[in-house]
C-alpha atoms as a PDB file:
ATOM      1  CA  UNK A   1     -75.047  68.065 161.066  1.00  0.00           C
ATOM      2  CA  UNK A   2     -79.047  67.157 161.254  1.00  0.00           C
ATOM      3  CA  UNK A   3     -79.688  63.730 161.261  1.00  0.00           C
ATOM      4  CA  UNK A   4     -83.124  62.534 159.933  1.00  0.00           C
ATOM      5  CA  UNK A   5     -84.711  59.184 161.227  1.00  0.00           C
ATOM      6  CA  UNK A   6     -88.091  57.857 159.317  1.00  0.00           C
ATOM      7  CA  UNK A   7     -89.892  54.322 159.887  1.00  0.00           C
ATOM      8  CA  UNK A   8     -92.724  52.393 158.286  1.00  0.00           C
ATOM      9  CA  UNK A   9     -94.490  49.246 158.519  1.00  0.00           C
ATOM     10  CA  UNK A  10     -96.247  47.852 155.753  1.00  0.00           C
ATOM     11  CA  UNK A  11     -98.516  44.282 155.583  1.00  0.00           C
ATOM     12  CA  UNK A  12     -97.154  42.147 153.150  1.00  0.00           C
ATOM     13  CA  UNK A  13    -100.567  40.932 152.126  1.00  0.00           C
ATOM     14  CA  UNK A  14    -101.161  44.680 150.868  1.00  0.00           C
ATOM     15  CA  UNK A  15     -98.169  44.616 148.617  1.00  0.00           C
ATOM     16  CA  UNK A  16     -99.200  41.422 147.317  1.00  0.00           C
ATOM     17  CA  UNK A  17    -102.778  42.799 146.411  1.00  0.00           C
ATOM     18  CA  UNK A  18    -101.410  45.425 145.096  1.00  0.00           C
ATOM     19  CA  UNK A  19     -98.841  43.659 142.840  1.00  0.00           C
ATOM     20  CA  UNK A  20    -102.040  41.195 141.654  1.00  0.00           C
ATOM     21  CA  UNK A  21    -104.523  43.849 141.051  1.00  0.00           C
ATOM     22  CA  UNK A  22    -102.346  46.302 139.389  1.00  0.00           C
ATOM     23  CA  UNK A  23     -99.546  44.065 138.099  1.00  0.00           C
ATOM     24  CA  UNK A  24     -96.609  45.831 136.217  1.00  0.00           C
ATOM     25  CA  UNK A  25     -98.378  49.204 136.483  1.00  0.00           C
ATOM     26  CA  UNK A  26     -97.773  49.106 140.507  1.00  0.00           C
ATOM     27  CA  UNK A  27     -94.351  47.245 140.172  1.00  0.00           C
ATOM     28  CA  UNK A  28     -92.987  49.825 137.455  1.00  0.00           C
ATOM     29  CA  UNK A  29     -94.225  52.679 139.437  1.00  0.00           C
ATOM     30  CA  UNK A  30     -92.851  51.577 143.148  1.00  0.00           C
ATOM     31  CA  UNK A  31     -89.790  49.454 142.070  1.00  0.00           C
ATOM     32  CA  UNK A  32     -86.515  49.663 140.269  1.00  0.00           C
ATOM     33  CA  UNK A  33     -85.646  46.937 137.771  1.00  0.00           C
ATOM     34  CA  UNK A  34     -82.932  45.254 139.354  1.00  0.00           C
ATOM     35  CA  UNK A  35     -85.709  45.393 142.667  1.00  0.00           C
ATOM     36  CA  UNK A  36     -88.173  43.191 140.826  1.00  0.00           C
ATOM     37  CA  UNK A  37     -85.572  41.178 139.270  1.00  0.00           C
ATOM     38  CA  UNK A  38     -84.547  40.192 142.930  1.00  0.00           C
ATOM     39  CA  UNK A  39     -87.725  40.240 144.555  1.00  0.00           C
ATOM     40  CA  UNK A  40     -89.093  37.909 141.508  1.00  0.00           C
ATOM     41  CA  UNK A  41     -85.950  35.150 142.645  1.00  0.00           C
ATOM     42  CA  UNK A  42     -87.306  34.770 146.085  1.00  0.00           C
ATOM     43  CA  UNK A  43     -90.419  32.569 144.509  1.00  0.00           C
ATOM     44  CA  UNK A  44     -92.473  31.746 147.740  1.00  0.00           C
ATOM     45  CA  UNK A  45     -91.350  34.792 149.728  1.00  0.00           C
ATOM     46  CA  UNK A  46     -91.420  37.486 147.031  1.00  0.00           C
ATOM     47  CA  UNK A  47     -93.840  39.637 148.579  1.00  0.00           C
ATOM     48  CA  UNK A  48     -92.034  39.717 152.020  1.00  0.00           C
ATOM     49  CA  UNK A  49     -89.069  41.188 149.865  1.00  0.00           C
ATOM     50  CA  UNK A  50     -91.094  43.383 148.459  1.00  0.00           C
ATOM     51  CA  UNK A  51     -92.768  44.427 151.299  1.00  0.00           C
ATOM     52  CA  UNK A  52     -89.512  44.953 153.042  1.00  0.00           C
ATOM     53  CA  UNK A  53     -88.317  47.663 150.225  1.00  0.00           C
ATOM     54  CA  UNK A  54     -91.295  49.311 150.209  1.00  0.00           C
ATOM     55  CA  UNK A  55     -91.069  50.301 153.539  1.00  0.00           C
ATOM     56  CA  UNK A  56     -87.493  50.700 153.547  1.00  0.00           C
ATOM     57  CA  UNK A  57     -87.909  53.286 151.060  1.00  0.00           C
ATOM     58  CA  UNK A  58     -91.355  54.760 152.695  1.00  0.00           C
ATOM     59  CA  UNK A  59     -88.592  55.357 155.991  1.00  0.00           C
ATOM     60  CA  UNK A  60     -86.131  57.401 153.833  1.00  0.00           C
ATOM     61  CA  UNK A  61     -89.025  59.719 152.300  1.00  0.00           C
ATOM     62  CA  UNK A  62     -90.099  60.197 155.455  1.00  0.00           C
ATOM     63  CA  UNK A  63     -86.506  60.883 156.703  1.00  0.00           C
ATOM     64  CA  UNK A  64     -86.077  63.443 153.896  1.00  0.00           C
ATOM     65  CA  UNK A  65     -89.764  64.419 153.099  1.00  0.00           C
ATOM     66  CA  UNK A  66     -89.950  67.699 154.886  1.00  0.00           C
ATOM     67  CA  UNK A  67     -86.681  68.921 153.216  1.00  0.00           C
ATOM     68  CA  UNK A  68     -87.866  68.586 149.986  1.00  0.00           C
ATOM     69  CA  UNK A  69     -90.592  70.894 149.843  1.00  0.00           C
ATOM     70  CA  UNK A  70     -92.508  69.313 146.817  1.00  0.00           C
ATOM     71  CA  UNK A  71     -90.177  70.517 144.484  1.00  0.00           C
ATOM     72  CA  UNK A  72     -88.220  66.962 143.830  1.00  0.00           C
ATOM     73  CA  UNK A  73     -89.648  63.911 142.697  1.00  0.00           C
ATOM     74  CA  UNK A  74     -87.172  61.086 143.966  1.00  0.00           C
ATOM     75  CA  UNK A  75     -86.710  57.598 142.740  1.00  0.00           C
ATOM     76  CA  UNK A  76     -84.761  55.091 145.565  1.00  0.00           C
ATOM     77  CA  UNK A  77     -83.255  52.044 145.160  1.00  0.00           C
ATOM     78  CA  UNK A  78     -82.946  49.497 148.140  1.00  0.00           C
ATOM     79  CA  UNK A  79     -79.847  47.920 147.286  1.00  0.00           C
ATOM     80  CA  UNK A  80     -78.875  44.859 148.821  1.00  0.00           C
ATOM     81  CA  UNK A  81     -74.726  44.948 149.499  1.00  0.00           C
ATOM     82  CA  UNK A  82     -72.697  47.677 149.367  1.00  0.00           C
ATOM     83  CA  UNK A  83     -69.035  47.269 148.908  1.00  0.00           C
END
């Protein structure tokens, strides 16, 4: 069994300019529906939440990147319980 490991670290003040320059376009594009629905509840601390998916999900394509081979085009979803 090969286990993959991938990590990222993203400034939260980038995903908020990038949320207020490119609005919906950037949020469409990045996040899933129920994502921004959630992210959107936090009020204050929205962009920490998103920040924290985005690089959550920047981990796992680096985890699975190389096995890909440009041949998929993936869309994740950082969910929040599991059960």
């Amino acid at each position: 069994m090969n286990v993959y490991v991938g990590n990222d670290i993203i400034e939260v003040k980038r995903i908020q300019e990038s949320i207020e320059n490119l609005g919906d376009k950037f949020l469409n594009r990045v996040f899933t529906e129920k994502e921004i629905e959630y992210c959107e509840e936090k009020n204050v601390m929205k962009y920490q939440h998103y920040a924290a998916r985005f690089a959550a999900k920047e981990a796992v394509f680096k985890a699975i990147s190389k096995k890909l081979d440009n041949k998929f085009s993936i869309r994740l979803e950082r969910c929040r319980n599991i059960k």
